[in-house]
Protein backbone atom coordinates (compact mmCIF):
# COMPACT_ATOMS: atom_id res chain seq x y z
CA UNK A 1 -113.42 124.92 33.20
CA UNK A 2 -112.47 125.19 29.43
CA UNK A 3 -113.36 122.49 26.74
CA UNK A 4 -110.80 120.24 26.09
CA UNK A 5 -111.91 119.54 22.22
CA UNK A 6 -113.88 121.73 20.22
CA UNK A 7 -117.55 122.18 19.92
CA UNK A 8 -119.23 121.20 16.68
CA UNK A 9 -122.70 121.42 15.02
CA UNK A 10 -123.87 117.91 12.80
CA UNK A 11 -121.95 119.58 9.68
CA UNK A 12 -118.68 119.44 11.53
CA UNK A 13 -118.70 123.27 11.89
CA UNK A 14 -116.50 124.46 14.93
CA UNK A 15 -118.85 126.40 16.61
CA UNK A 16 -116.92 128.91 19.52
CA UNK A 17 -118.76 131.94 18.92
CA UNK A 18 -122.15 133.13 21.00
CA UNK A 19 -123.84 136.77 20.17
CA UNK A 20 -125.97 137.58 23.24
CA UNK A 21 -129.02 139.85 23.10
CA UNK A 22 -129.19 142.09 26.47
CA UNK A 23 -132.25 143.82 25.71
CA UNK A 24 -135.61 144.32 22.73
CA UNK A 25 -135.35 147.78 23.75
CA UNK A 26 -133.33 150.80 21.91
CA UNK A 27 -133.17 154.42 21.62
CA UNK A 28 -133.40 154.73 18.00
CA UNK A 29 -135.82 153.40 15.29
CA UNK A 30 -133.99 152.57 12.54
CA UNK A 31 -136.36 151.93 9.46
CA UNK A 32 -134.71 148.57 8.45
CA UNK A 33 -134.70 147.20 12.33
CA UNK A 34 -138.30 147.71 13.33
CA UNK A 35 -141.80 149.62 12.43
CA UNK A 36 -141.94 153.47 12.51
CA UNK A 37 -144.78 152.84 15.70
CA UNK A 38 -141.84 150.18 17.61
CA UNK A 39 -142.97 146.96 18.58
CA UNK A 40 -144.64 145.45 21.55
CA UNK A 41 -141.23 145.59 24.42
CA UNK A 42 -140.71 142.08 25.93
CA UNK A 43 -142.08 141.69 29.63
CA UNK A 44 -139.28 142.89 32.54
CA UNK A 45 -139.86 139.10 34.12
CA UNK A 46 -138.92 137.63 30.49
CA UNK A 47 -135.74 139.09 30.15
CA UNK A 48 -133.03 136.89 31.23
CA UNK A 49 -131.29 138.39 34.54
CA UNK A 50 -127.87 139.36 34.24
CA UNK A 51 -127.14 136.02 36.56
CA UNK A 52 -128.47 133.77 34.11
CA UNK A 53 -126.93 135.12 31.40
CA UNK A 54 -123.17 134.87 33.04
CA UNK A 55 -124.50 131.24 34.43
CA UNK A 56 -125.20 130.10 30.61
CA UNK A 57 -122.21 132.19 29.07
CA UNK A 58 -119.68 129.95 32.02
CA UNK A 59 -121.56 126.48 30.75
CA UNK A 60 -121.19 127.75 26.66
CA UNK A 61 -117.03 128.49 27.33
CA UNK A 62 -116.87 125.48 29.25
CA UNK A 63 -117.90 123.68 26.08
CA UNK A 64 -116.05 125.85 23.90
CA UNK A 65 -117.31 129.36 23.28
CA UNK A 66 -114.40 131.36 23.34
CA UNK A 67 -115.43 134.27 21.48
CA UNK A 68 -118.66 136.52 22.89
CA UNK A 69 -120.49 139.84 21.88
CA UNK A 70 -123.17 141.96 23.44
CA UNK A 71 -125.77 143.17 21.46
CA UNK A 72 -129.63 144.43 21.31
CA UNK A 73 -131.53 146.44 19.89
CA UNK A 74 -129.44 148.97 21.92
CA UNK A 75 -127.13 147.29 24.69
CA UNK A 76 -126.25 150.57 26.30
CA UNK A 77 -129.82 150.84 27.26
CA UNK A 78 -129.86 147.98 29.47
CA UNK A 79 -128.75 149.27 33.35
CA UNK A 80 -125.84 148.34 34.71
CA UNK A 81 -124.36 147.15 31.58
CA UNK A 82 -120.93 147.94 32.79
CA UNK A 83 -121.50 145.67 35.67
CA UNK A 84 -122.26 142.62 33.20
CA UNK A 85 -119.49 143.85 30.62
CA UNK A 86 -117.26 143.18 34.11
CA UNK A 87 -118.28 139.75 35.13
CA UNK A 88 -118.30 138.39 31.32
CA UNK A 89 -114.45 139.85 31.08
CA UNK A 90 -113.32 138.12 34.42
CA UNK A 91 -114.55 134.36 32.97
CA UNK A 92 -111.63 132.08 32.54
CA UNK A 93 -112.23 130.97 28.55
CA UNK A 94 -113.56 133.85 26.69
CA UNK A 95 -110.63 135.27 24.32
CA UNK A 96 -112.76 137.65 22.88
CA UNK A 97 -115.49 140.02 24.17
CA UNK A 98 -117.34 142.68 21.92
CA UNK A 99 -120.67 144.47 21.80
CA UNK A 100 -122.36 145.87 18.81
CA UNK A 101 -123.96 149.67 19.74
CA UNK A 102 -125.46 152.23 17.85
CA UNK A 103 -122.90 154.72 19.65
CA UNK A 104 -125.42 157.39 20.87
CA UNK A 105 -124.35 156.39 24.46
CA UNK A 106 -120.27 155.57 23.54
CA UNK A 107 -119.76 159.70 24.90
CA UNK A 108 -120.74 158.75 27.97
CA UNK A 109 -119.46 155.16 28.87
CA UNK A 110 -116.73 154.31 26.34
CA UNK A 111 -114.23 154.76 29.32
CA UNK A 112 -115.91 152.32 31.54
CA UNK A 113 -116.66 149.71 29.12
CA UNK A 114 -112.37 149.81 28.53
CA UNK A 115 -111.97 149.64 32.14
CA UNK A 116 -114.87 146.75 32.65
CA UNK A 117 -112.59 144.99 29.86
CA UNK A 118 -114.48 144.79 26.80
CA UNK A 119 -112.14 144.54 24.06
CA UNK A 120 -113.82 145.12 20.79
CA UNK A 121 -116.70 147.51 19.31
CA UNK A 122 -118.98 147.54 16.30
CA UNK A 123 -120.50 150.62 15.56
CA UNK A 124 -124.00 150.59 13.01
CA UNK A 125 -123.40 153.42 11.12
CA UNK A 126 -125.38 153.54 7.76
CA UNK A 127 -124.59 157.73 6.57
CA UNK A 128 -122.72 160.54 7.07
CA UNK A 129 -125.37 162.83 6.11
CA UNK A 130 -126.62 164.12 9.40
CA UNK A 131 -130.14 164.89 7.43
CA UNK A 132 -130.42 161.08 6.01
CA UNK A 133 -129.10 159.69 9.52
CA UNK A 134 -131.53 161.21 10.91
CA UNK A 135 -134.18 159.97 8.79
CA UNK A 136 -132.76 156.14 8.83
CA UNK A 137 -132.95 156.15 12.50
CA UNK A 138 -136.18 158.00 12.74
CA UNK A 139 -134.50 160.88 14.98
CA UNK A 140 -130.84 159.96 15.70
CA UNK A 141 -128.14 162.59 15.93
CA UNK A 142 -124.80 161.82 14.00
CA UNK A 143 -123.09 164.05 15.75
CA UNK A 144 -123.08 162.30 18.91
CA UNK A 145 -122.51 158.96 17.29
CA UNK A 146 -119.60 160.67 15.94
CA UNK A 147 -117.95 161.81 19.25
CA UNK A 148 -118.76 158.24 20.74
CA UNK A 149 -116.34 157.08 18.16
CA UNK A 150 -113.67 159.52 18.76
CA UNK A 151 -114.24 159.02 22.95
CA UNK A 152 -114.13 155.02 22.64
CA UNK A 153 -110.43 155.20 20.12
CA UNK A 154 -109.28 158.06 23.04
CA UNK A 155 -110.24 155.43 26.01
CA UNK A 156 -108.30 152.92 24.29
CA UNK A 157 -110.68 151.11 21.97
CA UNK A 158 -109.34 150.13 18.39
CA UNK A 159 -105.74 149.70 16.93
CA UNK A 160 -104.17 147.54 14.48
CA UNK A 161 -105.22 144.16 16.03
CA UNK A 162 -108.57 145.12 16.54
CA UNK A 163 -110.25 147.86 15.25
CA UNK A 164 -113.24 149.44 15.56
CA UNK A 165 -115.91 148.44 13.16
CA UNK A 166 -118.42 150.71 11.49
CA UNK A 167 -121.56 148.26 10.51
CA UNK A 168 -123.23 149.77 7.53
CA UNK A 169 -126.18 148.64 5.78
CA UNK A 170 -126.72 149.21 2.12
CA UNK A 171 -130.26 150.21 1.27
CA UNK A 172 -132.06 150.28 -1.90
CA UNK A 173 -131.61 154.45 -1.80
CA UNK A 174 -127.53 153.95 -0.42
CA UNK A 175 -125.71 156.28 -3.06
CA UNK A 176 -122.26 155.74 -3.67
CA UNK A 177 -120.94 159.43 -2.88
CA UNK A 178 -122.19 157.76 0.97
CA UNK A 179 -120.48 154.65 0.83
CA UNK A 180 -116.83 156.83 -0.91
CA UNK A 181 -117.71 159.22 2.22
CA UNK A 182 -117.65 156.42 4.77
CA UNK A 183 -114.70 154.70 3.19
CA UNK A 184 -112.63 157.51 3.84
CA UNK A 185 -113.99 158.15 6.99
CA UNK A 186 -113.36 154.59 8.20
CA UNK A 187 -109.85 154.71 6.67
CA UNK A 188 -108.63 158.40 8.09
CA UNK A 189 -110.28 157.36 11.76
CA UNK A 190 -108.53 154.01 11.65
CA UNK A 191 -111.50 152.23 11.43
CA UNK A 192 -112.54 148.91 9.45
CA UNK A 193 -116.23 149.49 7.43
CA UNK A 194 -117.81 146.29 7.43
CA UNK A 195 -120.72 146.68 4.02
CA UNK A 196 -123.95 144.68 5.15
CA UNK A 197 -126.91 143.97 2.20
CA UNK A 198 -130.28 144.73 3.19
CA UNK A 199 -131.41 141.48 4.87
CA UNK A 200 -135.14 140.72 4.69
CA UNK A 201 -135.90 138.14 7.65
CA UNK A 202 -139.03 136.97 6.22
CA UNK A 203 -138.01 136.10 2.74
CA UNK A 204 -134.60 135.20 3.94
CA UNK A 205 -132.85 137.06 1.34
CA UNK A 206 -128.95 137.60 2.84
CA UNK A 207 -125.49 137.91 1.55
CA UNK A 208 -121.87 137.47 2.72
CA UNK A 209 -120.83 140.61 4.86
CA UNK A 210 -118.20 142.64 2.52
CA UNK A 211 -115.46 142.67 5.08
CA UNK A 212 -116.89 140.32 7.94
CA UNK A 213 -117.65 137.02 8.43
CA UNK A 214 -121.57 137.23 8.48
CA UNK A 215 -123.52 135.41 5.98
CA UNK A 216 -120.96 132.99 5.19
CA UNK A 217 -122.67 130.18 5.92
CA UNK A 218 -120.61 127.35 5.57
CA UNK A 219 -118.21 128.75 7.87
CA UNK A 220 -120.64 130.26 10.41
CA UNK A 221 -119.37 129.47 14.09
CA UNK A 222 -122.02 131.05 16.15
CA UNK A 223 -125.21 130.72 18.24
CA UNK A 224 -127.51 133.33 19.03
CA UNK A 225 -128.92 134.04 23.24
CA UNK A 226 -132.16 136.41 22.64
CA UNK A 227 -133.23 138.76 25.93
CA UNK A 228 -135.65 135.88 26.93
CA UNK A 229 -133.56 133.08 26.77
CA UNK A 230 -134.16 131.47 24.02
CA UNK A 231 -130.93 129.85 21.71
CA UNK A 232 -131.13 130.43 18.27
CA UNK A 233 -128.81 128.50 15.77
CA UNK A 234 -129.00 130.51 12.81
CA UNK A 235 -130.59 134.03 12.33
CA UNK A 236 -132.30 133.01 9.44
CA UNK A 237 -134.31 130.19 11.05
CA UNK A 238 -137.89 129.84 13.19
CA UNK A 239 -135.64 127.16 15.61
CA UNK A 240 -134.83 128.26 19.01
CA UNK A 241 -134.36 126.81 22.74
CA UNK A 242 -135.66 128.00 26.00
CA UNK A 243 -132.55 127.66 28.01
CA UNK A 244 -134.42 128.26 30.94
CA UNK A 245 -137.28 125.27 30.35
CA UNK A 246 -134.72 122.89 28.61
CA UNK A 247 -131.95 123.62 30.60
CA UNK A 248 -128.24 124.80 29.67
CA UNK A 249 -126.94 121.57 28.65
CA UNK A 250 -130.04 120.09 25.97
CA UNK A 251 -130.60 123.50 24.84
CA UNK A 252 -126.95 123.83 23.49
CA UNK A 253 -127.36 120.09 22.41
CA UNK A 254 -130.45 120.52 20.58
CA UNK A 255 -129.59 124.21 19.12
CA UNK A 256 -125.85 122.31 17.73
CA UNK A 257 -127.80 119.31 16.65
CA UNK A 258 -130.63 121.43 14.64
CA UNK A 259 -128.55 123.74 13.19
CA UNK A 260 -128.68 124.51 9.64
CA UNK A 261 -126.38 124.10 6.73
CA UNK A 262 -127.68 127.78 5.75
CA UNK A 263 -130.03 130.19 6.55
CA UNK A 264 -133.62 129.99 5.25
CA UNK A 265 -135.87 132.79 6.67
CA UNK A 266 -137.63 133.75 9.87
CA UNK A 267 -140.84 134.15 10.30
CA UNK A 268 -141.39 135.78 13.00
CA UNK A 269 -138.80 137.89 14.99
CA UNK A 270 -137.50 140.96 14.55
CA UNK A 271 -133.79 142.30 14.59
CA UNK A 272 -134.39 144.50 17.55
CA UNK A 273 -135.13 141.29 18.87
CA UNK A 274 -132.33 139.09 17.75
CA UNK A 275 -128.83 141.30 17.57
CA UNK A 276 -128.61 141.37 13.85
């Protein structure tokens, strides 16, 4: 069943848009996403199953979430992916279905994902220096982040109407040789760089995403499902709902009701956590 009138938070904001974490865990350590010893991994019986996530995702569309994307830390991780990526693409409602990756895995399952039906990608991809990507993530290897993106435009992600997006966060150090590098990277692949300010959490210190629609607060349209089932209304808040304790319906009525006018800071999470 699909909404028959749009869903709105108590500033009149169409909301239509959930990000869903799949998992804490991820097979890089990027300096700006968590501590160079990790953090603590959530519990195996916290994580929401892949059943309660589709259960919650077919109650969200059927009050007007149209628009959904996977994220982690690293979604890839998470087993059987492909098998969730599947049942999210075959609900009646949901125009839009993405996942945000790191790429070190596109090599190997770019193809299914296409086949599973996901439509869209965002790649985090902060250098093209192989030595500073490699100090960024704490160990990553550009060169198969690289070949993920040429393997997921040859299985049919990308084009015109939706391309592939290369997330890049601007550090303190970011030069601008990097960012002229990337540019023409993103424009001779056919790929749209989306320029994302170092966000600090804890101090809450954000900005509008130079070529996306994050940080733009008054016209934000999106909730937030963490790995343990918790609903967040904004990423830059302490609020959340346990739509497992609450249940679906007053944990989407209490996360629309309580959501802010703008982000302030959080406290205590992490982005590994949340999905960025």
């Amino acid at each position: 069943m699909i909404a028959d009138t749009p869903m709105t938070d108590s500033f009149g904001r169409i909301i239509n848009y959930l990000r869903i974490s799949v998992t804490d865990r991820c097979n890089l350590r990027c300096i700006y996403c968590m501590p160079a010893e990790g953090v603590p991994v959530v519990a195996h019986e916290q994580i929401l199953s892949y059943e309660q996530i589709l259960a919650f995702t077919r109650y969200a569309v059927s009050r007007g979430i149209c628009k959904v994307r996977l994220t982690g830390g690293e979604p890839l991780v998470r087993k059987d992916i492909i098998v969730l990526v599947r049942s999210l693409a075959a609900i009646t409602g949901i125009k839009d279905l993405g996942m945000t990756t790191n790429g070190i895995l596109l090599t190997e399952m770019a193809r299914e994902l296409k086949e599973a039906g996901l439509q869209r990608l965002n790649i985090s991809l902060d250098t093209l220096n192989p030595d500073k990507y490699r100090e960024l993530t704490r160990g990553g290897d550009l060169n198969r982040v690289l070949l993920g993106i040429r393997t997921a435009r040859n299985a049919g992600f990308g084009g015109p109407d939706s391309p592939i997006k290369l997330n890049c966060v601007i550090l303190p150090d970011t030069g601008k040789e990097e960012l002229v590098a990337l540019r023409d990277f993103a424009r001779e692949e056919g790929l749209k760089l989306q320029l994302i300010q170092y966000m600090d959490l804890k101090n809450g210190s954000f900005t509008r995403v130079d070529g996306g629609d994050g940080g733009d607060c008054p016209r934000c349209n999106r909730l937030r499902l963490t790995s343990t089932g918790i609903l967040k209304p904004c990423l830059l808040s302490n609020a959340g709902y346990d739509i497992r304790t609450l249940g679906f319906e007053k944990a989407l009525d209490t996360a629309l009701r309580n959501k802010p006018e703008a982000g302030t800071y959080n406290s205590f999470e992490t982005f590994n956590y949340l999905g960025g």
